[in-house]
N, C-alpha and C. Protein backbone atom coordinates (compact mmCIF):
# COMPACT_ATOMS: atom_id res chain seq x y z
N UNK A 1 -40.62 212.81 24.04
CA UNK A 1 -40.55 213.95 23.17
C UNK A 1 -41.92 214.16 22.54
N UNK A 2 -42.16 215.35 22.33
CA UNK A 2 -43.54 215.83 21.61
C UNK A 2 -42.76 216.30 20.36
N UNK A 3 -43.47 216.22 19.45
CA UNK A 3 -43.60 217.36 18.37
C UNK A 3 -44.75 217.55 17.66
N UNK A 4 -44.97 218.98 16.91
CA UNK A 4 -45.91 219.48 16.27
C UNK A 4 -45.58 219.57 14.72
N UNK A 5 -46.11 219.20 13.75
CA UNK A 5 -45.87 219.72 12.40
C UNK A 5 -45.92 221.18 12.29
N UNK A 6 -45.05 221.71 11.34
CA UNK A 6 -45.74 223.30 11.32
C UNK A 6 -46.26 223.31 9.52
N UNK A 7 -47.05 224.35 9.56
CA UNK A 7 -47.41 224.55 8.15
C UNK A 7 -47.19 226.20 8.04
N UNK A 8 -46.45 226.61 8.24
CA UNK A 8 -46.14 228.21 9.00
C UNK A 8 -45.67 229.03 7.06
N UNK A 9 -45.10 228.29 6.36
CA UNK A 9 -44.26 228.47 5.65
C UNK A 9 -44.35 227.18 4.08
N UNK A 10 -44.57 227.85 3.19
CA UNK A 10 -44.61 227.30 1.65
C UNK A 10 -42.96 227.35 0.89
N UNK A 11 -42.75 226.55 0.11
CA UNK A 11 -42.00 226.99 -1.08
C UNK A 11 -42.34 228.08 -2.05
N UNK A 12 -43.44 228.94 -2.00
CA UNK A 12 -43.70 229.53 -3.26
C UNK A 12 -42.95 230.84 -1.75
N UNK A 13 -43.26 230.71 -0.44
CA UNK A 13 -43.40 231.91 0.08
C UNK A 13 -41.61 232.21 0.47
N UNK A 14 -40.98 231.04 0.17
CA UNK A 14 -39.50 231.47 -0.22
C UNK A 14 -39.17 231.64 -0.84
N UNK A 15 -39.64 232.07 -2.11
CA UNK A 15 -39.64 232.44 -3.22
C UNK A 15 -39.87 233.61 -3.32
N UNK A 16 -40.75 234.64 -2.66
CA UNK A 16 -40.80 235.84 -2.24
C UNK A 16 -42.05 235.59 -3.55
N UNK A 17 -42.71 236.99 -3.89
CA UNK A 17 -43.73 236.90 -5.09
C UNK A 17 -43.30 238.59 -5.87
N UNK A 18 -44.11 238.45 -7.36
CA UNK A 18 -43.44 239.62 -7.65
C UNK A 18 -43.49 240.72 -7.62
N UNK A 19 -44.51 240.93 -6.18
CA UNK A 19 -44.19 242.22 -5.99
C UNK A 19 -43.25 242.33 -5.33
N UNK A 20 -42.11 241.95 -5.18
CA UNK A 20 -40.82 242.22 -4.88
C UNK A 20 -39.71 242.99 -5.89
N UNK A 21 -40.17 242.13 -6.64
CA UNK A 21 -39.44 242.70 -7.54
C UNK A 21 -39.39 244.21 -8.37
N UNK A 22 -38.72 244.99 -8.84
CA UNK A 22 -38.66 246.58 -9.22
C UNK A 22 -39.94 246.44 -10.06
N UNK A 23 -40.43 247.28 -10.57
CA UNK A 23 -41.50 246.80 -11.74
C UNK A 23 -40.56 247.50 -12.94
N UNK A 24 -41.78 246.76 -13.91
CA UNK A 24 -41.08 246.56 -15.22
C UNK A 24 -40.49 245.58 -15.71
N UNK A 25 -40.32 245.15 -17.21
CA UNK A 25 -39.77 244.49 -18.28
C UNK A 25 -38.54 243.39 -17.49
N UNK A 26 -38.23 242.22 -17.46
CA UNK A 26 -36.97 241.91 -16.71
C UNK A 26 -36.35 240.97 -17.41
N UNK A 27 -35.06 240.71 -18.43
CA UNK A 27 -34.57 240.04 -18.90
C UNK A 27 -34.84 238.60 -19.00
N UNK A 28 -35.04 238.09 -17.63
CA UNK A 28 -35.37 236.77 -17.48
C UNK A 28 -37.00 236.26 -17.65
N UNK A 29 -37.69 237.34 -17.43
CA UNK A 29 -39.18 236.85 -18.68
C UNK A 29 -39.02 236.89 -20.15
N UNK A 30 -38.21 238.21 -20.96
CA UNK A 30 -37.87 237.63 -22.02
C UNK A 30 -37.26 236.22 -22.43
N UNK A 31 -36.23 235.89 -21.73
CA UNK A 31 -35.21 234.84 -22.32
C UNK A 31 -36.14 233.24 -21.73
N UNK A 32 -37.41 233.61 -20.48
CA UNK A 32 -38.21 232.52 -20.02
C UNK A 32 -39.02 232.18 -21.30
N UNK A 33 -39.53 233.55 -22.00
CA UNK A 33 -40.72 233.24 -22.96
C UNK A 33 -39.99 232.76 -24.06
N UNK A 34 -38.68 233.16 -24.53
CA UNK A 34 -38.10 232.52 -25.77
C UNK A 34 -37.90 231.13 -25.68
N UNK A 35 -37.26 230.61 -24.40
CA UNK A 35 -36.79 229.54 -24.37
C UNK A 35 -38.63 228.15 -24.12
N UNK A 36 -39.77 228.62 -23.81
CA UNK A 36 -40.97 228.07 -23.81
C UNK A 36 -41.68 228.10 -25.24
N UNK A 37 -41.12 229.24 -25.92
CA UNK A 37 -41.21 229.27 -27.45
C UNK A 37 -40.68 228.42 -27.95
N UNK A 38 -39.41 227.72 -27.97
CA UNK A 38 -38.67 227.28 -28.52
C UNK A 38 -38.70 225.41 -28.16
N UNK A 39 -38.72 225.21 -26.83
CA UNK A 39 -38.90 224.10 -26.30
C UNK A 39 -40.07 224.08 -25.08
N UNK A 40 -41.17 224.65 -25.11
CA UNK A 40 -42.35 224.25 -24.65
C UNK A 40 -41.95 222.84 -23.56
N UNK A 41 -41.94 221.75 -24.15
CA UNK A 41 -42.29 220.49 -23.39
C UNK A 41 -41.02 220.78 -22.25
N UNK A 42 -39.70 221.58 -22.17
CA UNK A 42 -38.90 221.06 -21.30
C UNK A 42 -38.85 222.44 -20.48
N UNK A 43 -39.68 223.63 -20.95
CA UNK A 43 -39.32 224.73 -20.29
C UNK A 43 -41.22 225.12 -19.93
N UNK A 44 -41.68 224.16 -19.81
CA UNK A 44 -43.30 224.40 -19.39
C UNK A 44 -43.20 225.61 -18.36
N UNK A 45 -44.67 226.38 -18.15
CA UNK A 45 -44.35 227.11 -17.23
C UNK A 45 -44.98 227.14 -15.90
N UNK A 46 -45.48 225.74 -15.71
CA UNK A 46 -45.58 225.25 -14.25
C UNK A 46 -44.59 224.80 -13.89
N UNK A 47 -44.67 225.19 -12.01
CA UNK A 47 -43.56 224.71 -11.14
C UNK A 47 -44.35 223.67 -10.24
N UNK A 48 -43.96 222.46 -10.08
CA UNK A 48 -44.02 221.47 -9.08
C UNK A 48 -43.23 221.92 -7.60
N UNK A 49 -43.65 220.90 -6.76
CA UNK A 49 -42.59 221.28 -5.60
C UNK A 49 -41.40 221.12 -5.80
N UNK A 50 -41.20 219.70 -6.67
CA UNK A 50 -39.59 219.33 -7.18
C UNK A 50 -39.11 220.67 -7.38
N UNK A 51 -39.68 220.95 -8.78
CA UNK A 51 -39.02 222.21 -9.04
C UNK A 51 -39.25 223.65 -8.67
N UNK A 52 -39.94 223.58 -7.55
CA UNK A 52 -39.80 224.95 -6.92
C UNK A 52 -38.97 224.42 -5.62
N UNK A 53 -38.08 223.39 -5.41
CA UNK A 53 -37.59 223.45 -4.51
C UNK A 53 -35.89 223.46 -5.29
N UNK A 54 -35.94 222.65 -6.09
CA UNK A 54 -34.55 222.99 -7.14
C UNK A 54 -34.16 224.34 -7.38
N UNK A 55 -35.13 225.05 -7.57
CA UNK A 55 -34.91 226.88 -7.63
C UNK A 55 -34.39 227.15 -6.64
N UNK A 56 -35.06 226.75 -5.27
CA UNK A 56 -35.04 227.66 -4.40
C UNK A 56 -33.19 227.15 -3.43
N UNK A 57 -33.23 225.41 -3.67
CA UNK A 57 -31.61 225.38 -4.54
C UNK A 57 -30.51 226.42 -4.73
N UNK A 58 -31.17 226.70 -6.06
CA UNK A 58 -30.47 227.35 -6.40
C UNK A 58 -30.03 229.09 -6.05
N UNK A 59 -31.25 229.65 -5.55
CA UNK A 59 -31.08 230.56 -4.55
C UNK A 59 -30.23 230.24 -3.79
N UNK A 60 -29.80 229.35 -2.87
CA UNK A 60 -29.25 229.08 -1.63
C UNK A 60 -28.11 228.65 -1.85
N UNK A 61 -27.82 228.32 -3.64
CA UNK A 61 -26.66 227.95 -4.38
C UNK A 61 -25.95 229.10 -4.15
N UNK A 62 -26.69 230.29 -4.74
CA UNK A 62 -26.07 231.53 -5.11
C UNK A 62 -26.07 232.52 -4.29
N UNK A 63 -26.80 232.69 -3.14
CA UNK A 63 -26.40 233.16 -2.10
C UNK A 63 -25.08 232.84 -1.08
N UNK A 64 -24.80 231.31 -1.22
CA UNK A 64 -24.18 230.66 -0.83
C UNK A 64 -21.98 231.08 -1.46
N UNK A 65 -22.11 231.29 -2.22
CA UNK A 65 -21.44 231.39 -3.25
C UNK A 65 -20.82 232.79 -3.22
N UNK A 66 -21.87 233.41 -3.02
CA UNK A 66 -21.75 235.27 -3.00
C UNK A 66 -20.94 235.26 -1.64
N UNK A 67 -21.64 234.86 -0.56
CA UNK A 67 -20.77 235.21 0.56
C UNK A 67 -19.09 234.42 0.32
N UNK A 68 -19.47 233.53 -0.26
CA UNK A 68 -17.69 232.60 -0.05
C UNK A 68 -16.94 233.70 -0.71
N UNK A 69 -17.46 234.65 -1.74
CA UNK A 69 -16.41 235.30 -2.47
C UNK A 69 -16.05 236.66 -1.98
N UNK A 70 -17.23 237.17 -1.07
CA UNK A 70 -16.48 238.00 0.29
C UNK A 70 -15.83 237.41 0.86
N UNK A 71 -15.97 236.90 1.43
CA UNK A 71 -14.84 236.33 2.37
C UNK A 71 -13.43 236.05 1.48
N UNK A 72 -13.49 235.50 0.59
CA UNK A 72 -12.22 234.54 -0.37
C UNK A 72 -11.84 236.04 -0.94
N UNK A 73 -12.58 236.88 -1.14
CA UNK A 73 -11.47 238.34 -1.76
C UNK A 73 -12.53 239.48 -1.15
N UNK A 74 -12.18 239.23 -0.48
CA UNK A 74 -12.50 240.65 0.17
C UNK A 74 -12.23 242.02 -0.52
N UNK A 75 -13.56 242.60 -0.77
CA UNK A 75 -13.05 244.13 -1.65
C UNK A 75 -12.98 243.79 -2.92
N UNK A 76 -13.28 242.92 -3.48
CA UNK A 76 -13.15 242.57 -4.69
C UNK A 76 -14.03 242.88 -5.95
N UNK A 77 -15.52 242.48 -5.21
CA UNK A 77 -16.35 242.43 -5.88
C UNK A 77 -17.73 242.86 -5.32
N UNK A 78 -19.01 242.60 -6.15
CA UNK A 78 -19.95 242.82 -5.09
C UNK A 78 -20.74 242.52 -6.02
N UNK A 79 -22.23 242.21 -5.11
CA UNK A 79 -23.47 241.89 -5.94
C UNK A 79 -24.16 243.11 -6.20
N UNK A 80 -24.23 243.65 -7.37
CA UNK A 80 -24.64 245.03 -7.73
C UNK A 80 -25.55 245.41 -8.51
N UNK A 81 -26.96 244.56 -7.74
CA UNK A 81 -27.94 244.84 -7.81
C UNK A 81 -28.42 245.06 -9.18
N UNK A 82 -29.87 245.87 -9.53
CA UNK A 82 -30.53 245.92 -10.86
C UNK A 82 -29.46 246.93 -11.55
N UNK A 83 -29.34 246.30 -13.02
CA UNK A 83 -29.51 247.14 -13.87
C UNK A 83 -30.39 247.39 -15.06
N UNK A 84 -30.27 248.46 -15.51
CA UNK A 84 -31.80 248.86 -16.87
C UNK A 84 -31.35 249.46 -17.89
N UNK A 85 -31.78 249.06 -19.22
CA UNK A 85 -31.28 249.20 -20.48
C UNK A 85 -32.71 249.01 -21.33
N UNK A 86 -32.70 250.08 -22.23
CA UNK A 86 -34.11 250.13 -23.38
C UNK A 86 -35.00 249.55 -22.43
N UNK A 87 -35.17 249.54 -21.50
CA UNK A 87 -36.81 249.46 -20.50
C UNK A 87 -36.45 247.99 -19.91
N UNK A 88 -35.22 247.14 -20.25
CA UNK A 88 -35.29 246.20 -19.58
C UNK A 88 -34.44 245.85 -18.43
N UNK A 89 -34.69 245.26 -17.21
CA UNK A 89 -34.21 245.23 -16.07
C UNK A 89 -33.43 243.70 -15.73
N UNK A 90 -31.82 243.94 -15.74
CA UNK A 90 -31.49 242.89 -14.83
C UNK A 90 -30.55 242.70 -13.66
N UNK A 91 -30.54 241.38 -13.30
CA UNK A 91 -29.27 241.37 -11.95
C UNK A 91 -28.66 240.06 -11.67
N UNK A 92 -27.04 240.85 -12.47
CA UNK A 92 -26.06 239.81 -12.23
C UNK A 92 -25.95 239.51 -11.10
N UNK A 93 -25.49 238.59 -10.85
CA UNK A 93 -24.83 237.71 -9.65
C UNK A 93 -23.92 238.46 -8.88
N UNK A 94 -22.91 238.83 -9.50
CA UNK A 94 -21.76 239.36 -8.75
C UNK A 94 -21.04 240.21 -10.02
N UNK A 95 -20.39 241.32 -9.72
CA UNK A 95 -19.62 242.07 -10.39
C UNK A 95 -17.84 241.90 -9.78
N UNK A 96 -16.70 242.13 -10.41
CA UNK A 96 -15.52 242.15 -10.06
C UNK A 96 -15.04 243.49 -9.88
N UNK A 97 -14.37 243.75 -9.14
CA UNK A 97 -13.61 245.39 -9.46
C UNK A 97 -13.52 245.74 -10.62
N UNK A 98 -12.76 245.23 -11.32
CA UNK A 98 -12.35 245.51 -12.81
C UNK A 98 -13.35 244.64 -13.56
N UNK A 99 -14.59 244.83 -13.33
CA UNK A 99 -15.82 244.48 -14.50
C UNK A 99 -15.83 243.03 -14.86
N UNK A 100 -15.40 242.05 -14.42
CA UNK A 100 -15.97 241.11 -15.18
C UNK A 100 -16.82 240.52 -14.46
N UNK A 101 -18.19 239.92 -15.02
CA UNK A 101 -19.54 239.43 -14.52
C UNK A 101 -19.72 238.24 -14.16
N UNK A 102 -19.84 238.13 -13.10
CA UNK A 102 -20.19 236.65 -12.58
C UNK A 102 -21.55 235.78 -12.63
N UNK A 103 -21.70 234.71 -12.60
CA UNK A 103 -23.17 234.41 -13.38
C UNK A 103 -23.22 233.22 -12.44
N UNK A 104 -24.01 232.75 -11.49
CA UNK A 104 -23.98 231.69 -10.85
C UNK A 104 -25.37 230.75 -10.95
N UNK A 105 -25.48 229.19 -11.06
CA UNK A 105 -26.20 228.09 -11.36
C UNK A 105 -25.84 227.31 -10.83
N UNK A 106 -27.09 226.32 -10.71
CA UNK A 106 -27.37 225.82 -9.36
C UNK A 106 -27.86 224.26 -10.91
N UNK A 107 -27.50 223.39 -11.20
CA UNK A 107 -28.77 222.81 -12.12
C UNK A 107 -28.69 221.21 -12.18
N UNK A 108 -29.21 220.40 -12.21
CA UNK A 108 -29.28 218.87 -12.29
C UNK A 108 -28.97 218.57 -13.50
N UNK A 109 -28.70 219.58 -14.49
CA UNK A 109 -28.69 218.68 -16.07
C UNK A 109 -26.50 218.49 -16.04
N UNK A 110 -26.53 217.61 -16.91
CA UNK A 110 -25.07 216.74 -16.68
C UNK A 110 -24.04 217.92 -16.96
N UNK A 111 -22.80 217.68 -16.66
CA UNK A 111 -22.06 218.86 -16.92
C UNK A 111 -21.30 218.43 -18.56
N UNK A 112 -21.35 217.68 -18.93
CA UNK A 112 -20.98 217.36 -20.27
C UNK A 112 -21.37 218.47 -20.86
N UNK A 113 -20.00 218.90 -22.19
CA UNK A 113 -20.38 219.81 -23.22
C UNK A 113 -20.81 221.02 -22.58
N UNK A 114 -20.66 221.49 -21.29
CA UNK A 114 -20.86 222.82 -20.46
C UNK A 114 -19.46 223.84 -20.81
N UNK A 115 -19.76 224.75 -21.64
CA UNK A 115 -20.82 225.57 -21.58
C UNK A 115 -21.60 225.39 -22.68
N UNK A 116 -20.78 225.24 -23.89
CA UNK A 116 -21.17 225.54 -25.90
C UNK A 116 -21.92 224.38 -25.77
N UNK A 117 -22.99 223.47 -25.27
CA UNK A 117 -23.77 222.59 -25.68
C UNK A 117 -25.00 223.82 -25.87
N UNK A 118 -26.05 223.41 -26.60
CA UNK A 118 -27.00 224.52 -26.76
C UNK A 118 -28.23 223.98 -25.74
N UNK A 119 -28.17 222.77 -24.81
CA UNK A 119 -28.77 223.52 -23.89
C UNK A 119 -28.67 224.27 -22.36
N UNK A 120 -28.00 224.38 -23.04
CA UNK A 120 -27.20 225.99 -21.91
C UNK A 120 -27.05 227.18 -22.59
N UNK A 121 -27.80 227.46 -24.22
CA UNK A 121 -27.98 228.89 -24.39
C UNK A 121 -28.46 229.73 -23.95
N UNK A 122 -29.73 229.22 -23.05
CA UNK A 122 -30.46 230.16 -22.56
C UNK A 122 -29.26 230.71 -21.51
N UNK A 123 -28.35 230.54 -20.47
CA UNK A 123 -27.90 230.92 -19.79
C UNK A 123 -26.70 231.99 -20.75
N UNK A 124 -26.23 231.49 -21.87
CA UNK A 124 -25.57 232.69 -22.41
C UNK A 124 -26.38 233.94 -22.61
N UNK A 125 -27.50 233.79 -23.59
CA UNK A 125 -28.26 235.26 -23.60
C UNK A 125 -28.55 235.63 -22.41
N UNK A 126 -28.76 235.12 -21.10
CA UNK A 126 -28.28 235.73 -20.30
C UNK A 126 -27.07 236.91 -19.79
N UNK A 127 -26.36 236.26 -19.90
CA UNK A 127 -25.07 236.29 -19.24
C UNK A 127 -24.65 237.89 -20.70
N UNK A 128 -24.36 237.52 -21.98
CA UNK A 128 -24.24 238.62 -22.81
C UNK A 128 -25.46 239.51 -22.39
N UNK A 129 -26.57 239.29 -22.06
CA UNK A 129 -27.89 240.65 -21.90
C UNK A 129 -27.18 241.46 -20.12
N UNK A 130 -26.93 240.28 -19.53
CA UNK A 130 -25.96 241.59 -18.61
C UNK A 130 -24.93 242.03 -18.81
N UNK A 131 -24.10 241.61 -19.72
CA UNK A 131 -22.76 242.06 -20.06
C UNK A 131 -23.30 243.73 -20.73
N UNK A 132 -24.42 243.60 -21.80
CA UNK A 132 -24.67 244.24 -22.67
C UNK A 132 -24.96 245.97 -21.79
N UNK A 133 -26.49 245.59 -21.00
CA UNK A 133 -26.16 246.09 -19.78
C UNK A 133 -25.79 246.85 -18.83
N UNK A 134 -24.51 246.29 -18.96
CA UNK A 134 -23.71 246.97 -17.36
C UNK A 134 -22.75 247.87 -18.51
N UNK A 135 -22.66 247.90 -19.47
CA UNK A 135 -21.46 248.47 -20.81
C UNK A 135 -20.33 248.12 -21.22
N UNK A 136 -20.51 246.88 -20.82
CA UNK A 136 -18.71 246.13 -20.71
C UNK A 136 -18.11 246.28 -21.92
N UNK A 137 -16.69 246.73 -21.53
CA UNK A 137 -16.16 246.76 -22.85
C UNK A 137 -15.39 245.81 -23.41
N UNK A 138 -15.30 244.76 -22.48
CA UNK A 138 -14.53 243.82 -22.65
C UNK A 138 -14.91 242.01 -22.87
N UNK A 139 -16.58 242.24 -22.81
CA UNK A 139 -17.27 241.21 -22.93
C UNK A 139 -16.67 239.78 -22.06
N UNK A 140 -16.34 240.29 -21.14
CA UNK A 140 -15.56 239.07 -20.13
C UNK A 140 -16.40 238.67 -18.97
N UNK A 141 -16.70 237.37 -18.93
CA UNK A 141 -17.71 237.18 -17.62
C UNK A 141 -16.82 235.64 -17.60
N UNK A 142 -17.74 235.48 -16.42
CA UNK A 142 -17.40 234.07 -15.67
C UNK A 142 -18.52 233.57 -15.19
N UNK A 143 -18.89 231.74 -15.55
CA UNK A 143 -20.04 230.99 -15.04
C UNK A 143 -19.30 230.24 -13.96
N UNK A 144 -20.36 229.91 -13.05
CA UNK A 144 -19.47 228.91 -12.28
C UNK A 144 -21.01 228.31 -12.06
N UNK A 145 -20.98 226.87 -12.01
CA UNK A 145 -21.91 225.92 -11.68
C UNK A 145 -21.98 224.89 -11.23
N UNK A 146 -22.84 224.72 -10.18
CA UNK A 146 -22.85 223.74 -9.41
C UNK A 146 -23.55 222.71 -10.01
N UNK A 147 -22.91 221.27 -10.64
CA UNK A 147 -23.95 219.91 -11.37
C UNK A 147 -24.01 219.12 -10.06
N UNK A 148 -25.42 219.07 -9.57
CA UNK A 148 -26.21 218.28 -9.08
C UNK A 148 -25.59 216.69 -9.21
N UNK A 149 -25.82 216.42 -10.18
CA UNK A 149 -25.56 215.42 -10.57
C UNK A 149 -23.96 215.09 -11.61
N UNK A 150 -23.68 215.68 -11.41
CA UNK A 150 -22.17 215.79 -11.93
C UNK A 150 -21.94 215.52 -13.75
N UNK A 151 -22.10 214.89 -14.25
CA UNK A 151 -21.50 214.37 -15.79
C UNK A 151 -22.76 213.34 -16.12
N UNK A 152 -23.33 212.52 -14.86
CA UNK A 152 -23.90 211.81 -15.56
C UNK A 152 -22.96 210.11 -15.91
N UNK A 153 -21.69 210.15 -15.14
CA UNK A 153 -20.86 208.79 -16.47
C UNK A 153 -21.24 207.87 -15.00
N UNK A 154 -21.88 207.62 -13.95
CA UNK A 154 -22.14 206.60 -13.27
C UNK A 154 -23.64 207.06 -12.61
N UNK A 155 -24.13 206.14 -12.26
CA UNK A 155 -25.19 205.82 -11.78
C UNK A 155 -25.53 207.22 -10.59
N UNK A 156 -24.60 207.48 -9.99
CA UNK A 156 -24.61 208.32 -8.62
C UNK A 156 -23.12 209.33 -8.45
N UNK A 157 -22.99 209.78 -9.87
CA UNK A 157 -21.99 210.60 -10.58
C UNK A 157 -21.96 211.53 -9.50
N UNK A 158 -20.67 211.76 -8.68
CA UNK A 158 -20.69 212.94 -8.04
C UNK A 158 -20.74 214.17 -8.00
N UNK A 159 -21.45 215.41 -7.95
CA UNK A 159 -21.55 216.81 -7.98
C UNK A 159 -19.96 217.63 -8.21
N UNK A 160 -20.33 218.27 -9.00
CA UNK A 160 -19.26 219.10 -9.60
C UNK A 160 -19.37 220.58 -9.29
N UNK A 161 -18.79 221.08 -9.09
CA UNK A 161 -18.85 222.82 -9.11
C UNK A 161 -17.43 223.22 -10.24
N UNK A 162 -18.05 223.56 -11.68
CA UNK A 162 -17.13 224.11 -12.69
C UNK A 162 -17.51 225.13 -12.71
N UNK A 163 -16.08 226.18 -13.30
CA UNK A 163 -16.15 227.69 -14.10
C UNK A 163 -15.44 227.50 -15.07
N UNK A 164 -15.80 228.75 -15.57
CA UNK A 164 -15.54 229.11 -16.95
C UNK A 164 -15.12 230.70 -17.31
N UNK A 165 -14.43 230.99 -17.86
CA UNK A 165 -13.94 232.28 -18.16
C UNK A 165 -14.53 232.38 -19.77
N UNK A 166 -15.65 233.17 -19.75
CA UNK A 166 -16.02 233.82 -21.23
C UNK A 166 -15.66 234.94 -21.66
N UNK A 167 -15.61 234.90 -22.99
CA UNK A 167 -14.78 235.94 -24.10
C UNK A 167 -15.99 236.10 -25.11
N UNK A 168 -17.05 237.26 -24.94
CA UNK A 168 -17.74 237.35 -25.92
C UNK A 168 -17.51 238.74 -27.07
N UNK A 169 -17.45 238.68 -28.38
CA UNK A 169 -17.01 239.77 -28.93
C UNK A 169 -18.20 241.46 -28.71
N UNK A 170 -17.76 242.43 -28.80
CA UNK A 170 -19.13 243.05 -29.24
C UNK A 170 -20.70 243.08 -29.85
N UNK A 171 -19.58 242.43 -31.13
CA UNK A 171 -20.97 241.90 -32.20
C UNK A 171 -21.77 240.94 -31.28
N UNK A 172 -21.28 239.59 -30.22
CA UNK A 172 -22.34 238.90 -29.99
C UNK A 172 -23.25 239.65 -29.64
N UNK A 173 -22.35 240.44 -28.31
CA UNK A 173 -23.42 241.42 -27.17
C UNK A 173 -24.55 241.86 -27.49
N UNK A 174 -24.12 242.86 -28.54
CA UNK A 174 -25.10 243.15 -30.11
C UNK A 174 -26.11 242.60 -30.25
N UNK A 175 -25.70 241.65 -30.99
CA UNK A 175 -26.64 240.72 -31.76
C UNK A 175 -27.19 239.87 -30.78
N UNK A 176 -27.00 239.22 -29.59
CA UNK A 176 -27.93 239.15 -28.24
C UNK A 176 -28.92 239.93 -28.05
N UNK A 177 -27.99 241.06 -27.79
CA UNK A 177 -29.37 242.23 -26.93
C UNK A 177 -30.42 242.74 -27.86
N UNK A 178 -29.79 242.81 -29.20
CA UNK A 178 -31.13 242.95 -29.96
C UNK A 178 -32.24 241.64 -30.98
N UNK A 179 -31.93 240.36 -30.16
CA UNK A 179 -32.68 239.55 -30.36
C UNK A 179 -33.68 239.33 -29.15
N UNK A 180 -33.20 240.13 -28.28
CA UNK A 180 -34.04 240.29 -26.81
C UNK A 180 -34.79 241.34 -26.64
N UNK A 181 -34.24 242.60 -27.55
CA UNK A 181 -35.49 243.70 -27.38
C UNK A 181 -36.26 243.22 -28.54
N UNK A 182 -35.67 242.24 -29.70
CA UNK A 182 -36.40 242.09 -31.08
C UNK A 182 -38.05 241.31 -30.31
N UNK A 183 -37.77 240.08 -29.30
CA UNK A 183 -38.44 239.75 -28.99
C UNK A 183 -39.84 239.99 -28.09
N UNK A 184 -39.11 240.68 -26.98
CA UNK A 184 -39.47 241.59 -26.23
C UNK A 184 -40.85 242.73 -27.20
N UNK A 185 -40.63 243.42 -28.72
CA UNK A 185 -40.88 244.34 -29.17
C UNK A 185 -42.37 243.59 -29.56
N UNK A 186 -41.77 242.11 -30.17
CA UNK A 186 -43.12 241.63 -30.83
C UNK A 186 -43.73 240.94 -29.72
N UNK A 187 -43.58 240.72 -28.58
CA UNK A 187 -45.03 240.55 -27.41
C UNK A 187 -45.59 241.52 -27.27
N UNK A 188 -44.80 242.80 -27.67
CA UNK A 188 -45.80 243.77 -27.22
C UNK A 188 -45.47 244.52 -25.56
N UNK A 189 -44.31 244.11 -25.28
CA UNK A 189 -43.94 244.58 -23.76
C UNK A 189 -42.90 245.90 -23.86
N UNK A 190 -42.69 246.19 -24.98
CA UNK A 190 -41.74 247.58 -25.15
C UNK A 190 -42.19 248.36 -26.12
């Protein structure tokens, strides 16, 4: 047998770059810069290969995921692309017929205390900034996440895939989305 190495192909270049993306303002640089505001040492904003391959993970988490739920309900739902609100741009995971928002994660940190531990807020202001959004009137979404590493209670804790059915009131939505344009206003990006 022969073989050749290839070098044809990077992690950053599966990652696509951002000129892909729509231009303009996008939820997830706000809630990136708050959460590097806030905890710097654990939300640095270099990527290693580790963690540009954990992302890309998680892409393949959530791509992965999207199709099972065509197939598993067909007609149900769909991934529905950007939406834009006061200049800012985002895109849920998946939408339901009847509106409720799907939010999918891919992550190595333990599933203990998932969701209300606070470090998994950043994924709520998420999750309420698309609720906020899309106009839901019912503030109802769903996480589902895949733990890497499961809980954490043994050495080689097995991987978990949990959901969750959220109930957020108006007021959070609210008071979310305008701690995100609040922020957003004082960088100077709106």
């Amino acid at each position: 047998m022969k073989f050749e190495p290839l070098d044809d192909i990077s992690l950053e270049d599966l990652l696509g770059s951002d000129d892909e993306r729509s231009p303009g303002l996008h939820q997830s640089t706000i809630i990136k810069d708050i959460c590097q505001t806030l905890d710097p040492k654990r939300f640095s904003g270099s990527w290693d290969n580790e963690g540009l391959t954990r992302m890309i993970g998680g892409m393949v988490y959530e791509d992965i995921l999207g199709c099972a739920l065509v197939r598993r309900f067909p007609g149900q739902g769909e991934k529905p692309g950007e939406f834009t609100k006061d200049g800012i741009t985002g895109s849920p995971d998946w939408l339901t017929d009847d509106w409720v928002l799907e939010e999918y994660k891919a992550t190595d940190m333990s599933s203990r205390n998932c969701p209300d531990d606070p470090k998994f807020q950043h994924w709520m202001w998420q999750i309420k900034g698309y609720l906020h959004m899309i106009g839901s009137q019912t503030g109802h979404a769903r996480l589902r996440v895949l733990f890497g590493r499961g809980d954490y209670s043994e050495f080689f804790s097995p991987k978990q895939l949990l959901s969750w059915d959220l109930h957020f009131s108006a007021r959070e939505l609210h008071e979310n989305w305008a701690m995100l344009v609040g922020h957003a206003r004082r960088r100077g990006w709106l």
